[in-house]
Protein backbone atom coordinates (compact mmCIF):
# COMPACT_ATOMS: atom_id res chain seq x y z
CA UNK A 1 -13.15 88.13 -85.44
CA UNK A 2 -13.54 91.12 -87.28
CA UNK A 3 -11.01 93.85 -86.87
CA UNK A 4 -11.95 97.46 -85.35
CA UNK A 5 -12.00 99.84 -88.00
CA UNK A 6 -11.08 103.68 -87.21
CA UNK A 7 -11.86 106.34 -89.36
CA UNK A 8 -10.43 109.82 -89.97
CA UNK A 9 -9.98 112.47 -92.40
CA UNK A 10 -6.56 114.10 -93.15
CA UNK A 11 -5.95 116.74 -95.27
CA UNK A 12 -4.22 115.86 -98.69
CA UNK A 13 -0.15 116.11 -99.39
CA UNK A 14 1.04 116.35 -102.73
CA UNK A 15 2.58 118.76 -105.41
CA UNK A 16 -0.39 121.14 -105.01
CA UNK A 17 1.47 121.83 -101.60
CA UNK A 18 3.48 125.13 -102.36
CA UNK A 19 3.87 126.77 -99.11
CA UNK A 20 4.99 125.73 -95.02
CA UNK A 21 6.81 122.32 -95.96
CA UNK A 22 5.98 122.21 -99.52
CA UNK A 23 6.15 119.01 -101.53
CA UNK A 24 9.23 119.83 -103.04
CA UNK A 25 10.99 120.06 -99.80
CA UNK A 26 9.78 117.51 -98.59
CA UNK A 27 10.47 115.06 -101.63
CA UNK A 28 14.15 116.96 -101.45
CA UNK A 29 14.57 115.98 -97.87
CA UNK A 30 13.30 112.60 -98.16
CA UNK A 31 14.44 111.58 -101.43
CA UNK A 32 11.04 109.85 -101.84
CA UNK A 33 11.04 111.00 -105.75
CA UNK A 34 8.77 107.75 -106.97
CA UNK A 35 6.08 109.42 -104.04
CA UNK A 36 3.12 111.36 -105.79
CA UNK A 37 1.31 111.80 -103.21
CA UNK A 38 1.80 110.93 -99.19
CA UNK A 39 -1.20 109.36 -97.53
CA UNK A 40 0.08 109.28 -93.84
CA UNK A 41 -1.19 108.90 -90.53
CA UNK A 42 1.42 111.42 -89.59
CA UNK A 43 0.28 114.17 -87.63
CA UNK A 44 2.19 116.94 -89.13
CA UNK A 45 2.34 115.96 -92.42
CA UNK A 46 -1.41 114.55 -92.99
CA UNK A 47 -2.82 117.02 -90.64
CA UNK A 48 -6.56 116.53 -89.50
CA UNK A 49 -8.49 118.42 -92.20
CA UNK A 50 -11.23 119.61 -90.02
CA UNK A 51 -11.01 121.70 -86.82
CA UNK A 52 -11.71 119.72 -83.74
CA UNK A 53 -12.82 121.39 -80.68
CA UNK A 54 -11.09 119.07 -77.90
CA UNK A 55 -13.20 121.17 -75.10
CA UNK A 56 -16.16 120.01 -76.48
CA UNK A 57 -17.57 116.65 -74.35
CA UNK A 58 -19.30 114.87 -77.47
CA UNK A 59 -16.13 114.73 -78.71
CA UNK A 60 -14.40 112.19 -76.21
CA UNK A 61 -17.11 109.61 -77.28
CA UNK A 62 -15.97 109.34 -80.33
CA UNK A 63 -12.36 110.23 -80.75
CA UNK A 64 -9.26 107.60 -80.37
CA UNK A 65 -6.95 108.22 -77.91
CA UNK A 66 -3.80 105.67 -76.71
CA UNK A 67 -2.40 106.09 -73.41
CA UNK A 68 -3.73 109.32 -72.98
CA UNK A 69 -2.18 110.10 -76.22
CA UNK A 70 -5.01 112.06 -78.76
CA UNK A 71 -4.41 110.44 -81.80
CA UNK A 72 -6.95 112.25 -84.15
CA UNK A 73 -8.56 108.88 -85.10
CA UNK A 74 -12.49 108.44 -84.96
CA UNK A 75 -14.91 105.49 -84.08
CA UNK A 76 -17.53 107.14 -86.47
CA UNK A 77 -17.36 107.19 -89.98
CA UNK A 78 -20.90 109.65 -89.41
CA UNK A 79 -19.05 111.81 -87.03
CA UNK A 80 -15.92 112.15 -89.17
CA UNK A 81 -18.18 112.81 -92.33
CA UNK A 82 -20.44 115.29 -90.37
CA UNK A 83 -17.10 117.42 -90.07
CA UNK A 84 -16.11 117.13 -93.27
CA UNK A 85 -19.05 118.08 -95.25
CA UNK A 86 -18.49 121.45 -96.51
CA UNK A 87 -14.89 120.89 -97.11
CA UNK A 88 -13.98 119.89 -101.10
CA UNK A 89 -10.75 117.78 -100.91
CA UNK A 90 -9.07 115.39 -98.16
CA UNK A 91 -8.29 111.69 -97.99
CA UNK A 92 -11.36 109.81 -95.89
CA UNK A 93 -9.34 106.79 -94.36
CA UNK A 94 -10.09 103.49 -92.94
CA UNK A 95 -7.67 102.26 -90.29
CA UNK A 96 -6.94 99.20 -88.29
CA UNK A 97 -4.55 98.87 -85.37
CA UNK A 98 -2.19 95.97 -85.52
CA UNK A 99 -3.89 94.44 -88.18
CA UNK A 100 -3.41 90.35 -89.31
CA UNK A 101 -2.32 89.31 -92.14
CA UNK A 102 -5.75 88.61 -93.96
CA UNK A 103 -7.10 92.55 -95.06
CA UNK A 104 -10.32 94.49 -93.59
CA UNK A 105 -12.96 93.86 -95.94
CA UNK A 106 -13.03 97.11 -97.13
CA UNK A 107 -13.05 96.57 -101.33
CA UNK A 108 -16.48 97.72 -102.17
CA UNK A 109 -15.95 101.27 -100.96
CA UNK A 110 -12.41 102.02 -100.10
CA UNK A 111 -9.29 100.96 -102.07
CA UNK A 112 -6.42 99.37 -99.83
CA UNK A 113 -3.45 101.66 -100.06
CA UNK A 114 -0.82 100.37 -97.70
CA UNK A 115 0.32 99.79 -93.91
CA UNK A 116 1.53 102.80 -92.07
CA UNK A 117 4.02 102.44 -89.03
CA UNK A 118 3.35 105.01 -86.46
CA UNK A 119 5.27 105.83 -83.42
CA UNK A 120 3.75 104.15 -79.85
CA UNK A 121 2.70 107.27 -77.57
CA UNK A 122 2.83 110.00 -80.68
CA UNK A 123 1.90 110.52 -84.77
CA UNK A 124 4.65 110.40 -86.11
CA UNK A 125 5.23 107.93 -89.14
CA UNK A 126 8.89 105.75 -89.25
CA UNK A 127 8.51 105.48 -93.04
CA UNK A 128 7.67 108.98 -93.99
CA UNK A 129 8.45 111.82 -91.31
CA UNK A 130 11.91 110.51 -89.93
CA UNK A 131 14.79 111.12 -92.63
CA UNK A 132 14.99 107.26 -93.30
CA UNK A 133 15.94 104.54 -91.27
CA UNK A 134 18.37 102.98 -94.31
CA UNK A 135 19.72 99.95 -91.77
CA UNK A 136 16.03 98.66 -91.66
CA UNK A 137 14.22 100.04 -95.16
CA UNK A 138 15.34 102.29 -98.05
CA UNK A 139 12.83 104.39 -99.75
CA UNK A 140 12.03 102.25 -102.82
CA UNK A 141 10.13 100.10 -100.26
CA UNK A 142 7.89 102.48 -100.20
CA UNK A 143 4.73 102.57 -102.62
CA UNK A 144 3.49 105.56 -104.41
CA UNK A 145 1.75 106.74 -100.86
CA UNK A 146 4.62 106.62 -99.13
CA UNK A 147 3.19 103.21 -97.72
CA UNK A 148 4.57 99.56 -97.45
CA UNK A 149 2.17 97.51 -99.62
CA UNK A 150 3.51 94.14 -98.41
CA UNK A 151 2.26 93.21 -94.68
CA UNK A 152 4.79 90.51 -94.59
CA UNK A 153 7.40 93.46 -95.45
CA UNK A 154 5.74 96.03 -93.14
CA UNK A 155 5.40 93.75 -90.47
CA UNK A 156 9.41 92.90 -90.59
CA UNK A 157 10.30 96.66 -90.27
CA UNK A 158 8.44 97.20 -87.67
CA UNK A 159 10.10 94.57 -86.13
CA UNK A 160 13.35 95.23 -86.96
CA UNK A 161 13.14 98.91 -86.36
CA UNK A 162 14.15 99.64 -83.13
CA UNK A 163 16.72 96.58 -83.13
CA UNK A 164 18.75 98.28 -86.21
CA UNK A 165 18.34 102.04 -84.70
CA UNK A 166 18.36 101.58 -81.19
CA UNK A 167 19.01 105.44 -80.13
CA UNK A 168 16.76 106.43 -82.53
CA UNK A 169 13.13 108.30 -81.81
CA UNK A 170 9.94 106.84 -83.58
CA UNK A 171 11.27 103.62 -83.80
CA UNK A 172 8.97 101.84 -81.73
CA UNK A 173 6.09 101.77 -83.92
CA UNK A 174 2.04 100.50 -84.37
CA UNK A 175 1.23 98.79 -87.63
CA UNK A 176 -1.71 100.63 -89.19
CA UNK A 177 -3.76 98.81 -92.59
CA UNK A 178 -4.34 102.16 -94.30
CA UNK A 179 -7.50 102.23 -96.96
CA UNK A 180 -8.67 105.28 -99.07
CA UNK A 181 -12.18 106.00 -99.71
CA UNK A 182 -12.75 105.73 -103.68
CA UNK A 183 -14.83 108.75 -104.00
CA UNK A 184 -15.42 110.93 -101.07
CA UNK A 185 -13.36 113.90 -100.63
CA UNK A 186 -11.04 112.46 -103.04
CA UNK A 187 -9.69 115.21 -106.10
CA UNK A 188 -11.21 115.10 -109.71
CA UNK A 189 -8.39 114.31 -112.80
């Protein structure tokens, strides 16, 4: 069976961030120093990089919501890239939802950049946005996206997350496969 693959388009997090949170306080804070650049579902970190009239109806067609939660993610790659057309740099992602163990078939046009863990009923990520949950990972688990690379790894913290830090927020979490689209809206070097 073929997994369901959501789409969005977040706007980009890295050094070139100076001002509100800027990368430096933000790498200070997390200690993530081997990070270069987050690519998170986080919602106030990777922040939708288009603006998204929620009043509009066409809208509910194609937007992702979970338990009446809005969670900014799209069942159109053609709507998402219909909003993001006149806008020069953000990360186009593929997503799946509780993903197996075998990857999306994704190679020929996105690059596989790690599994997200995302808080059940809101967008906040356990790995990036939460000051570090050291009982369960520490942040040299983390790839250069501030990602887990390793399912079998990702899949263990999410179990073992709110077992370690049981009065801890964000800890009960949805696995996310995370790709990157090679080319579109991605930066020139």
């Amino acid at each position: 069976m073929k997994p369901e693959i959501y789409y969005t388009a977040l706007k980009t997090y890295d050094s070139e961030n100076t001002t509100g949170f800027s990368w430096k306080e933000y790498i200070d804070w997390t200690e993530l120093f081997h990070v270069k650049e987050l690519v998170s579902l986080d919602g106030n970190l990777n922040r939708l990089a288009f603006v998204l009239d929620l009043d509009a109806a066409e809208v509910w067609y194609y937007i992702i919501s979970d338990n009446g939660m809005v969670m900014f993610y799209f069942n159109s790659l053609d709507y998402v890239l219909n909003h993001v057309k006149d806008i020069p740099f953000f990360n186009l992602l593929a997503i799946i939802k509780e993903p197996g163990k075998e990857k999306a078939d994704l190679n020929a046009t996105y690059d596989f950049i790690g599994y997200d863990l995302i808080e059940i009923g809101g967008d906040t990520s356990a790995l990036t946005n939460c000051g570090g949950f050291d009982k369960t990972f520490l942040p040299n688990d983390l790839n250069g996206y501030g990602l887990v690379s390793d399912y079998d790894k990702a899949k263990r913290i999410q179990k073992e997350l709110p077992i370690n830090n049981p009065e801890e927020e964000h800890t009960d979490c949805y696995l996310y496969e995370v790709w990157r689209h090679k080319t579109i809206g991605r930066k020139t070097n």
